[in-house]
C-alpha atoms as a PDB file:
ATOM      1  CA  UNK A   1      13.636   2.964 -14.251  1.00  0.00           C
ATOM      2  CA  UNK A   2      16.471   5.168 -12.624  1.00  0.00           C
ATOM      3  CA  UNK A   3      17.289   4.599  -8.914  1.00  0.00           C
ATOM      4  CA  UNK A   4      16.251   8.615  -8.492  1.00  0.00           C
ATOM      5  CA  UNK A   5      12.915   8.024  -9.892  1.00  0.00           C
ATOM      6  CA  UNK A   6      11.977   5.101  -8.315  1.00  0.00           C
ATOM      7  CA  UNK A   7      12.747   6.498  -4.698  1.00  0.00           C
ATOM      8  CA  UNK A   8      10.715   9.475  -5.426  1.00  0.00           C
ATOM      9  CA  UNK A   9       8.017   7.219  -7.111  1.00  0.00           C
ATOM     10  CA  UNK A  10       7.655   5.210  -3.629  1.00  0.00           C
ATOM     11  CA  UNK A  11       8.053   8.258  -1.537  1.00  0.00           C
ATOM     12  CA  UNK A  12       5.051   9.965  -2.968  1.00  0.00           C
ATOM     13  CA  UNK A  13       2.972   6.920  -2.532  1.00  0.00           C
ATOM     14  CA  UNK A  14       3.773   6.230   0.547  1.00  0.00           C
ATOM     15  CA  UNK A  15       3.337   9.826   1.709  1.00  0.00           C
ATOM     16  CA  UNK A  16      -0.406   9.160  -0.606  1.00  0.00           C
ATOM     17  CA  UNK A  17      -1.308   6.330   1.281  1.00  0.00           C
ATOM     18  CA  UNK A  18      -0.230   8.229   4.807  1.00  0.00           C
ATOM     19  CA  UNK A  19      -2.627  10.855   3.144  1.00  0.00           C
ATOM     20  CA  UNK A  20      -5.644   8.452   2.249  1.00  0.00           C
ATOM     21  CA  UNK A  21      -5.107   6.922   6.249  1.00  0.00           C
ATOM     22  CA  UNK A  22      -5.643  10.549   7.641  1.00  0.00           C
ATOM     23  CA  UNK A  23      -8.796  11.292   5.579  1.00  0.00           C
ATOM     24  CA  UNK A  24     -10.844   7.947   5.841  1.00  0.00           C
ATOM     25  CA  UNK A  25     -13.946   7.061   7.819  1.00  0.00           C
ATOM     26  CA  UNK A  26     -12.040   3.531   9.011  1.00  0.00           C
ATOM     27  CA  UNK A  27     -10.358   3.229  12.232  1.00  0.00           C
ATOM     28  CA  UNK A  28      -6.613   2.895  10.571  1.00  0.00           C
ATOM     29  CA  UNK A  29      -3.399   3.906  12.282  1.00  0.00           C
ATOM     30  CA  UNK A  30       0.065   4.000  10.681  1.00  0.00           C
ATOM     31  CA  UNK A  31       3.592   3.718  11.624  1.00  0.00           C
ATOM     32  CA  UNK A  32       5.957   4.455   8.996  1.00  0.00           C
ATOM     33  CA  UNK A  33       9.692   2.871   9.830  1.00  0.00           C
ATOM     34  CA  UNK A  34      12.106   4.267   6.503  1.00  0.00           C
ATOM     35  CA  UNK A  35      11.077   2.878   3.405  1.00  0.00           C
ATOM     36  CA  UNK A  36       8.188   0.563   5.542  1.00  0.00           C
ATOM     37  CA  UNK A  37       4.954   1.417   6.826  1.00  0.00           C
ATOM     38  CA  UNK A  38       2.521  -0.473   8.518  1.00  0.00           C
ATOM     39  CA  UNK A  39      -1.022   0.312   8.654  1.00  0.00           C
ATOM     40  CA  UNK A  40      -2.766  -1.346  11.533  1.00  0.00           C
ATOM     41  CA  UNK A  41      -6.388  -1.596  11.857  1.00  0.00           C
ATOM     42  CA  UNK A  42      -7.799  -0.762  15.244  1.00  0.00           C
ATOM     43  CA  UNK A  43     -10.829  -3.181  15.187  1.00  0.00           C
ATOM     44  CA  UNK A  44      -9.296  -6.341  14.942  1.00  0.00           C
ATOM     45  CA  UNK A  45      -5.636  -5.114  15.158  1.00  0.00           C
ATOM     46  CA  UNK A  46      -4.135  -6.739  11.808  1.00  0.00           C
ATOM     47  CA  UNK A  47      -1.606  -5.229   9.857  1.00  0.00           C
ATOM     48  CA  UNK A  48      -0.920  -4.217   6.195  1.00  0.00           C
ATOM     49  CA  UNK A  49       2.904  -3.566   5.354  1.00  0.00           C
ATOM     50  CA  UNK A  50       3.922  -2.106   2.598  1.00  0.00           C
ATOM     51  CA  UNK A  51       7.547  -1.849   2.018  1.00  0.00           C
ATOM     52  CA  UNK A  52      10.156  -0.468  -0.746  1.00  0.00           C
ATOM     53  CA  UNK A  53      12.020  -2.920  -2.669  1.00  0.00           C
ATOM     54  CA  UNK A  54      14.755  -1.475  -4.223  1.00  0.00           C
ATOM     55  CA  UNK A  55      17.033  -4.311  -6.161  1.00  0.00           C
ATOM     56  CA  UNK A  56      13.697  -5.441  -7.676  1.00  0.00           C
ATOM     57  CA  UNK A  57      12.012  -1.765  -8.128  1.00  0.00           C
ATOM     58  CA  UNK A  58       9.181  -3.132  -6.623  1.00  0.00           C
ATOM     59  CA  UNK A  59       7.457  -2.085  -3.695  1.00  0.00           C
ATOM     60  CA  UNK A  60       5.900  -5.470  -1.690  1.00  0.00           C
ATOM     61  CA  UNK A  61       2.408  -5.399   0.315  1.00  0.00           C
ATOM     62  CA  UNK A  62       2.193  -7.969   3.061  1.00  0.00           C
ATOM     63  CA  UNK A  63      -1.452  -9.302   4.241  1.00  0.00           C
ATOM     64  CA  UNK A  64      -3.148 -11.912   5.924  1.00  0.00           C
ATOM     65  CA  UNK A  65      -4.428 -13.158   2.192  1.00  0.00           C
ATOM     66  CA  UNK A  66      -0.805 -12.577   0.790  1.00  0.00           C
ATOM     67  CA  UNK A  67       1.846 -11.029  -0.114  1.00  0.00           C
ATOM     68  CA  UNK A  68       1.647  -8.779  -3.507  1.00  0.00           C
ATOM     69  CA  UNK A  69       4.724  -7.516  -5.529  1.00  0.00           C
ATOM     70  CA  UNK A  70       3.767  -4.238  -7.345  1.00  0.00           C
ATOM     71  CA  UNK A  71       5.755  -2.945  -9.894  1.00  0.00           C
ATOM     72  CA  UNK A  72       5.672   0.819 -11.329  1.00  0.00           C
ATOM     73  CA  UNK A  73       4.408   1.594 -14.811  1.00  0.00           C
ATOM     74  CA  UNK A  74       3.344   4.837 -16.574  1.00  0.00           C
ATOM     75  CA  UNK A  75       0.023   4.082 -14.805  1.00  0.00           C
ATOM     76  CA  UNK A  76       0.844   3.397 -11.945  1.00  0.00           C
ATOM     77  CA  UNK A  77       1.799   0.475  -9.773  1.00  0.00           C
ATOM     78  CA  UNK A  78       0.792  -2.666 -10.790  1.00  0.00           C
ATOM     79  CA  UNK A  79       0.364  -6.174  -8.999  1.00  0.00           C
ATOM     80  CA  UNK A  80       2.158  -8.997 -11.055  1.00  0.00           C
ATOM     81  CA  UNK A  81       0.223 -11.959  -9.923  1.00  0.00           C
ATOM     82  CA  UNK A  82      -3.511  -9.801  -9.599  1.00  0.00           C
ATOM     83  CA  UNK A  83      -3.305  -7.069 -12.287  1.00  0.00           C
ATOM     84  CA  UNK A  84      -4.742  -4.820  -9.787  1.00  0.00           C
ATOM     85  CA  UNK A  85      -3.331  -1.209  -8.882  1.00  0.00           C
ATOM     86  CA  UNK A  86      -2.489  -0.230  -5.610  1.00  0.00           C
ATOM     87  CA  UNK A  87      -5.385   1.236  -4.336  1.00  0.00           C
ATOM     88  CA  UNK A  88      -7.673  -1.440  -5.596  1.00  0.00           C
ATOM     89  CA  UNK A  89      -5.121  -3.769  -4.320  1.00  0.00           C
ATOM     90  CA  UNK A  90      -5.052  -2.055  -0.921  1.00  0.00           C
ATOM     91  CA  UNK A  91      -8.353  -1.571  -1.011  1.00  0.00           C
ATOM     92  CA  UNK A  92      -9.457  -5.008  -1.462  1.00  0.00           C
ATOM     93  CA  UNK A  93      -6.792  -6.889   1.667  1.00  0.00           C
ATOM     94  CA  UNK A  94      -7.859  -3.629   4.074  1.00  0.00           C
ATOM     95  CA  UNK A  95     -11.498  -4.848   2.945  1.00  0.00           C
ATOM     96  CA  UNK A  96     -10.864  -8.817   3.875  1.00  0.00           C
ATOM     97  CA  UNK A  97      -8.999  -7.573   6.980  1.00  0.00           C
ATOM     98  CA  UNK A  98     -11.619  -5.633   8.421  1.00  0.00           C
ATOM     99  CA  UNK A  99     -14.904  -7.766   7.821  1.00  0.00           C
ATOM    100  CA  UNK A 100     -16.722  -4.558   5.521  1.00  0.00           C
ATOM    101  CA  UNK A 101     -15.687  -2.260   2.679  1.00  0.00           C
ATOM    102  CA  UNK A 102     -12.907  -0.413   3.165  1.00  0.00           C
ATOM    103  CA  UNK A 103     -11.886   2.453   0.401  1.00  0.00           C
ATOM    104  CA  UNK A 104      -9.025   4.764   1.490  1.00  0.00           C
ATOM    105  CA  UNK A 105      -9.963   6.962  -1.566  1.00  0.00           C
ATOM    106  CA  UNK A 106      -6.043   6.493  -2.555  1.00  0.00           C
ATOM    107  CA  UNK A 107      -5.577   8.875  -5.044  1.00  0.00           C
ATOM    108  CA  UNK A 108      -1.604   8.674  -6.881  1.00  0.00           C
END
């Protein structure tokens, strides 16, 4: 993948999951710092990061159960060690976080 398509490839998804923040039910604020943006939740004050890594073309999510390196793929991006996408990915550590289902409706 080309530099130029993998810095446009993060900055829609980031801009996606700013997107998917604004529009859901949960109590979920963002901060977005560059290339890294950190959604906390409000209830219990945790954090999510997500951040671009560009020597590896990956971009990295950091959470309390791990961190997940997500590479992009004509699908989409995909999680090495879980298989998952990101929104079932992000999804699933917003869910542990918070204690109840959490679906940002993440649509990419």
């Amino acid at each position: 993948m080309s530099q130029t398509r993998y810095d446009a490839a993060v900055e829609h998804t980031l801009m996606a999951i700013e997107d998917a923040v604004d529009n859901c039910a949960w109590d979920i604020d963002f901060e977005r710092n560059g290339a890294v943006l950190t959604l906390t939740l409000e209830d219990n004050g945790s954090q999510v990061i997500i951040s671009r890594q560009s020597a590896s073309c990956e971009l990295w999510v950091a959470a309390r159960s791990g961190g997940y390196h997500l590479a992009f793929a004509p699908a989409g991006w995909t999680c090495a060690s879980t298989g998952e996408d990101l929104p079932a990915l992000l999804d699933r550590v917003l869910s542990d976080q918070q204690g109840e289902p959490v679906s940002l409706a993440l649509s990419l």
